[in-house]
C-alpha atoms as a PDB file:
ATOM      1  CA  UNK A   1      -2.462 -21.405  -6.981  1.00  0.00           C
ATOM      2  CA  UNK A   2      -4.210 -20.850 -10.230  1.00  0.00           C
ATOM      3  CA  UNK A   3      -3.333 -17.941 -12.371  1.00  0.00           C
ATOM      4  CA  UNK A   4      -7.398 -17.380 -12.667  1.00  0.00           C
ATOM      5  CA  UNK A   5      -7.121 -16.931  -8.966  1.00  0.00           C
ATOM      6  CA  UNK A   6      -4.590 -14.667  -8.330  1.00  0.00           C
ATOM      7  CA  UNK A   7      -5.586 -12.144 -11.086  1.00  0.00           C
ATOM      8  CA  UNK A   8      -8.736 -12.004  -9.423  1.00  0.00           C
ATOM      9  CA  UNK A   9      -7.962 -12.174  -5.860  1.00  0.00           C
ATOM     10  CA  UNK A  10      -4.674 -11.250  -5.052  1.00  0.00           C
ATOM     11  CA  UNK A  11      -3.685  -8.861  -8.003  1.00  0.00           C
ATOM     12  CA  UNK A  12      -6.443  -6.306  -6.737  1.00  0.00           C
ATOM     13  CA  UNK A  13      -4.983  -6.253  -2.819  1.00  0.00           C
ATOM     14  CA  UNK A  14      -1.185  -5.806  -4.377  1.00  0.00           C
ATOM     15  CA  UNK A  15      -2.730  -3.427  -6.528  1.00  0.00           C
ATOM     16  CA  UNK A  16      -4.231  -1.486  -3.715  1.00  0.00           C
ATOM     17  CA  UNK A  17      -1.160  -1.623  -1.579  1.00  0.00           C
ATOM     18  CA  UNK A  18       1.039   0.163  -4.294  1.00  0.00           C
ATOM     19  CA  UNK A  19      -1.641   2.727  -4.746  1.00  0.00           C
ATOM     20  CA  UNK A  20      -1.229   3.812  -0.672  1.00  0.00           C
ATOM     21  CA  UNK A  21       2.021   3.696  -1.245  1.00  0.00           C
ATOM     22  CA  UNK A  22       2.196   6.235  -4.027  1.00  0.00           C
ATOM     23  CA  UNK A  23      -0.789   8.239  -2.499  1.00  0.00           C
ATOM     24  CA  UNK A  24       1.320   8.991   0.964  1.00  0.00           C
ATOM     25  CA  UNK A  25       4.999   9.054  -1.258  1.00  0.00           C
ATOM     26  CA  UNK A  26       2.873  11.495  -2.996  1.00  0.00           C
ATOM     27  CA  UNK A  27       1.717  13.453   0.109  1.00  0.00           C
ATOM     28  CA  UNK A  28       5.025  13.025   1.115  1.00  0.00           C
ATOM     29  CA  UNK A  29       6.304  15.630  -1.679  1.00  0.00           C
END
């Protein structure tokens, strides 16, 4: 796995995960 690849590919979906994470912890509150 290239570093190239992963910033672009996978670092967005991990990066959306954490954001519905923190949006429903944040509902949550």
């Amino acid at each position: 796995l290239k570093a190239d690849t992963f910033e672009k590919e996978e670092l967005p979906k991990i990066e959306q995960k954490l954001n519905d994470l923190l949006e429903r912890a944040g509902n949550k509150i």
